[in-house]
Protein backbone atom coordinates (compact mmCIF):
# COMPACT_ATOMS: atom_id res chain seq x y z
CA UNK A 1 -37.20 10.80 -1.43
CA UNK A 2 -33.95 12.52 -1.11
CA UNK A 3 -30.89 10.89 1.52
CA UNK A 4 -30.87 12.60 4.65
CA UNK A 5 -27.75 14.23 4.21
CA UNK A 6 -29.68 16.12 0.85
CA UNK A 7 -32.89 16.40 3.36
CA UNK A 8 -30.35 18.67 5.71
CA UNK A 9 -29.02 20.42 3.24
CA UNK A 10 -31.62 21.49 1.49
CA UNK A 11 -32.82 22.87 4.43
CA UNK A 12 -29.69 25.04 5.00
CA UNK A 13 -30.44 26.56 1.53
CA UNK A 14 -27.82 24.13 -0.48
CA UNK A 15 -29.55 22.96 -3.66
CA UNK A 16 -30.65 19.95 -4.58
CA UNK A 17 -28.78 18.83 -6.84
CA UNK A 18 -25.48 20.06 -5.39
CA UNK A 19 -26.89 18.11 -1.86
CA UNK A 20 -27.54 14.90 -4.03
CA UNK A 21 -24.21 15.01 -6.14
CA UNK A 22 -22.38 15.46 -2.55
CA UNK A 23 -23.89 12.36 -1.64
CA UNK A 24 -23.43 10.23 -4.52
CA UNK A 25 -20.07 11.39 -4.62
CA UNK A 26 -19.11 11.14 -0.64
CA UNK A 27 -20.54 7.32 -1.25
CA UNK A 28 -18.75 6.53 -4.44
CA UNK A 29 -15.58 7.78 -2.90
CA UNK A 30 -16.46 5.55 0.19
CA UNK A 31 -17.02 2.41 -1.98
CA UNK A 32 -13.70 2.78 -4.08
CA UNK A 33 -11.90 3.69 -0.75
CA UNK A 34 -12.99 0.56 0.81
CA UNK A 35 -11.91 -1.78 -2.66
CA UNK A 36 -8.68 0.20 -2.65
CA UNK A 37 -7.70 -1.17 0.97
CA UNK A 38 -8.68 -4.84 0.16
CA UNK A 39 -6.07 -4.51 -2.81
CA UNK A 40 -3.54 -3.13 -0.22
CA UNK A 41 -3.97 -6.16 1.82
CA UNK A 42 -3.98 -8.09 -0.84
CA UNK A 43 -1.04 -7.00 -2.43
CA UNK A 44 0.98 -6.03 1.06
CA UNK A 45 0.41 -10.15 1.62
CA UNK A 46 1.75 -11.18 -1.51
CA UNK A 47 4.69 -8.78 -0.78
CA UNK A 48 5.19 -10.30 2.91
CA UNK A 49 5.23 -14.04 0.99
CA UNK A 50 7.95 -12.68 -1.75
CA UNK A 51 9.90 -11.11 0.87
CA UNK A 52 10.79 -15.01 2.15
CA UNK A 53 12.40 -15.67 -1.37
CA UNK A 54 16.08 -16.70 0.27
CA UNK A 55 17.51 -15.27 -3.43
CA UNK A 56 18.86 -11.90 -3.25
CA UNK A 57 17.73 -10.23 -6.23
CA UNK A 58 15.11 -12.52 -7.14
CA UNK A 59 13.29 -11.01 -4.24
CA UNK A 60 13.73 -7.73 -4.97
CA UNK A 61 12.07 -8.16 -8.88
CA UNK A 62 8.87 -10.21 -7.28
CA UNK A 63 8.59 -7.39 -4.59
CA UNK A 64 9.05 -4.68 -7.44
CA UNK A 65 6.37 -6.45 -9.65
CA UNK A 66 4.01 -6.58 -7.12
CA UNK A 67 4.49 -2.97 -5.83
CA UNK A 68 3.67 -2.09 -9.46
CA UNK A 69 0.58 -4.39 -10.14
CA UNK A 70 -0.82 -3.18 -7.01
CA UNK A 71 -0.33 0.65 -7.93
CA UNK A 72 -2.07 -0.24 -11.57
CA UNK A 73 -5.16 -1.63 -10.00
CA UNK A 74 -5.55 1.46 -7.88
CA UNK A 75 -4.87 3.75 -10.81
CA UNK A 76 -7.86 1.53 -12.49
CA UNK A 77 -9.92 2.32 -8.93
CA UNK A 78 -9.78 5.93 -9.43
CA UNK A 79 -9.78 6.45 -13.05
CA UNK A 80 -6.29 7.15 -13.62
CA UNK A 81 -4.37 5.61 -16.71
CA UNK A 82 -0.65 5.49 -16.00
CA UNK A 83 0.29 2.66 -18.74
CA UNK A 84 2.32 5.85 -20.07
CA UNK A 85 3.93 6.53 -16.69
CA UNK A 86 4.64 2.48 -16.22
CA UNK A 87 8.49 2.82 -16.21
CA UNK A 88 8.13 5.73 -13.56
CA UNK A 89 6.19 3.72 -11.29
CA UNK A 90 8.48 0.48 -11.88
CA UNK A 91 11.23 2.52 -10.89
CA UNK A 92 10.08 4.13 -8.12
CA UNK A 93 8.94 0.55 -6.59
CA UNK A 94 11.70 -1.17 -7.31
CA UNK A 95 13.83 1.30 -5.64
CA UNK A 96 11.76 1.11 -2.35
CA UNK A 97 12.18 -2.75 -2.71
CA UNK A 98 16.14 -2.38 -3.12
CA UNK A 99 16.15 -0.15 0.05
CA UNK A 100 14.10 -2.47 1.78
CA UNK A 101 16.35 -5.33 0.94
CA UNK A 102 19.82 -2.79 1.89
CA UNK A 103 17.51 -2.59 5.41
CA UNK A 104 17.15 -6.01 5.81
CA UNK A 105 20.71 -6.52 5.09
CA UNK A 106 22.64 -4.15 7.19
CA UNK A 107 19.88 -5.34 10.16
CA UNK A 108 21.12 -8.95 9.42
CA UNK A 109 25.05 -8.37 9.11
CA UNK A 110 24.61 -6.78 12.61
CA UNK A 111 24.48 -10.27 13.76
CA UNK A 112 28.00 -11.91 14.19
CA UNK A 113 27.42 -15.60 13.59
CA UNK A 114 25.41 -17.28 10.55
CA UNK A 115 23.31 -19.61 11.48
CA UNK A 116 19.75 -21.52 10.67
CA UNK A 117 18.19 -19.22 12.73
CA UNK A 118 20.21 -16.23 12.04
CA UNK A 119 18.66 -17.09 8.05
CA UNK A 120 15.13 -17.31 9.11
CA UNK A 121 15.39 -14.43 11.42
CA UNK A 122 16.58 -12.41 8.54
CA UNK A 123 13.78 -14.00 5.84
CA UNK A 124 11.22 -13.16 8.44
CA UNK A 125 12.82 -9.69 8.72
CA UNK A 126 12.77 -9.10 5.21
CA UNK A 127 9.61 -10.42 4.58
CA UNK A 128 7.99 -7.82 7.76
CA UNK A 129 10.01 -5.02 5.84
CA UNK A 130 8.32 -5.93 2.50
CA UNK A 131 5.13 -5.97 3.33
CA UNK A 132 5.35 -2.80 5.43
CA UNK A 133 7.00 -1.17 2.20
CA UNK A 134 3.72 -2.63 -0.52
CA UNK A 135 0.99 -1.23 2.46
CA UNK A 136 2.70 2.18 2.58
CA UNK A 137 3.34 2.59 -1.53
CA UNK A 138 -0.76 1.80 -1.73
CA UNK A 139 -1.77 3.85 1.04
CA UNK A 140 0.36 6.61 -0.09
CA UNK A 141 -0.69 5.83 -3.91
CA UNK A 142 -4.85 5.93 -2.69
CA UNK A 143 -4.19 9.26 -0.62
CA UNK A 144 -3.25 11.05 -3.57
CA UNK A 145 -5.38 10.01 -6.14
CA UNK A 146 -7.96 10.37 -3.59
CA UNK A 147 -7.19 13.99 -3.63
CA UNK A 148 -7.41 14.23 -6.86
CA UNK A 149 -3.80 14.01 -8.10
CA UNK A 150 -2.17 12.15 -10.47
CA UNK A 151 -0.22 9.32 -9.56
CA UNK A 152 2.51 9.76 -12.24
CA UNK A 153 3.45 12.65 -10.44
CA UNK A 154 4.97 10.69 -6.49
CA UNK A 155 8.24 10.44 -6.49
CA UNK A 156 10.84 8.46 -4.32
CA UNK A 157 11.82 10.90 -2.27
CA UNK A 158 7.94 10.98 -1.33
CA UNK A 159 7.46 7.54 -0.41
CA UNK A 160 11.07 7.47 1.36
CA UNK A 161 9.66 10.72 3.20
CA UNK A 162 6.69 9.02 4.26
CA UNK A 163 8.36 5.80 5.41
CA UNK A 164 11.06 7.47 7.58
CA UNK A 165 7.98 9.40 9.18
CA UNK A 166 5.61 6.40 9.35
CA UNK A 167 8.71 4.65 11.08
CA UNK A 168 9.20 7.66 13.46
CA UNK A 169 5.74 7.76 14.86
CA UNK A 170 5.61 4.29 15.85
CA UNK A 171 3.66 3.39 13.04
CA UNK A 172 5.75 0.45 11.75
CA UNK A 173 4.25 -2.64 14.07
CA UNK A 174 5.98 -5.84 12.51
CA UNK A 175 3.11 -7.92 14.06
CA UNK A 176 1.02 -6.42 12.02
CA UNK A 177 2.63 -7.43 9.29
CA UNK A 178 2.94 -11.17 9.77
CA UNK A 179 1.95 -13.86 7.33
CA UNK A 180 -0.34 -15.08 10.51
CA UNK A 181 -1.98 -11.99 10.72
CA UNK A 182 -2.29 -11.03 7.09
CA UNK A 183 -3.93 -14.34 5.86
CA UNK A 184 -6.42 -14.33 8.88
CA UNK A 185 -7.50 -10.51 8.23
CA UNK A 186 -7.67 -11.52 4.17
CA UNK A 187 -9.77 -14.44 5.47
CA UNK A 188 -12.25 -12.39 7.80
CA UNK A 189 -12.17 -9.57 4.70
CA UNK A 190 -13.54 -12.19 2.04
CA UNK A 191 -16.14 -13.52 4.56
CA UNK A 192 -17.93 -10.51 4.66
């Protein structure tokens, strides 16, 4: 017996075949959709955890691997084999992460006095910042190949396009991005 969605369009005169490859389509694009966003979590909460490494540079190289891991497991989603395009994609990932860190920094030498505080303030700052970089670079990295394009082909001013706009709609919400928050939603994700 055919899905509904065939049932209906078979009787608006679609095929079917064409109504039952829709559907197997529409729900294998669902299924890798949905695996895709658990690796974005995943990933965006490793990112938050490297973005507390106190060692300038050190930070930067963990956040840069991660970003890159993260973008090869999608690729492997979709069906996409960028192990050509590997130094592109390091690249373009490490320079978010070094922007991300410049962020963090100028936010942090705004602040006249260094203190305990002052440090943790800043770790927790950078840590918000990488996180919110590593959930961006995989949502923007899923969109495209999504659609169908290769994601050899995004470049940084692309992802630092989408950033400044994610950050001018309101989109940025650092709570979101908490180690708190991020553990308990990778905790309720597993459970189901």
């Amino acid at each position: 017996m055919a899905p509904s969605a065939a049932k209906k369009a078979i009787q608006d005169g679609t095929p079917f075949s064409t109504a039952v490859a829709k559907d197997a389509v529409t729900v294998d694009l669902e299924n890798k959709s949905t695996e895709a966003n658990n690796i974005i979590r995943r990933y965006a909460l490793f990112s938050t955890a490297s973005g507390l490494i106190p060692f300038i540079g050190l930070d930067v190289l963990a956040a840069t691997a991660i970003q890159t891991k993260m973008v090869k497991d999608l690729a492997d989603i979709y069906g996409y084999d960028i192990d050509d395009q590997l130094l592109r994609t390091i690249i373009n990932t490490g320079i978010t992460s070094v922007g991300g860190r410049i962020l963090t920094q100028i936010a942090g030498s705004l602040a006249e006095t260094v203190t305990p505080l002052k440090m943790f303030v800043n770790g927790a700052t950078q840590a918000a910042v990488s996180g919110f970089l590593t959930l961006e670079i995989g949502n923007i990295y899923k969109s495209k190949m999504e659609l169908g394009e290769n994601p050899a082909d995004i470049s940084v001013m692309e992802i630092a396009n989408h950033m400044v706009s994610q950050i001018q709609e309101g989109k940025w919400d650092p709570n979101k991005l908490s180690l708190t928050n991020q553990l308990g939603g990778m905790f309720s994700a597993n459970k189901q």
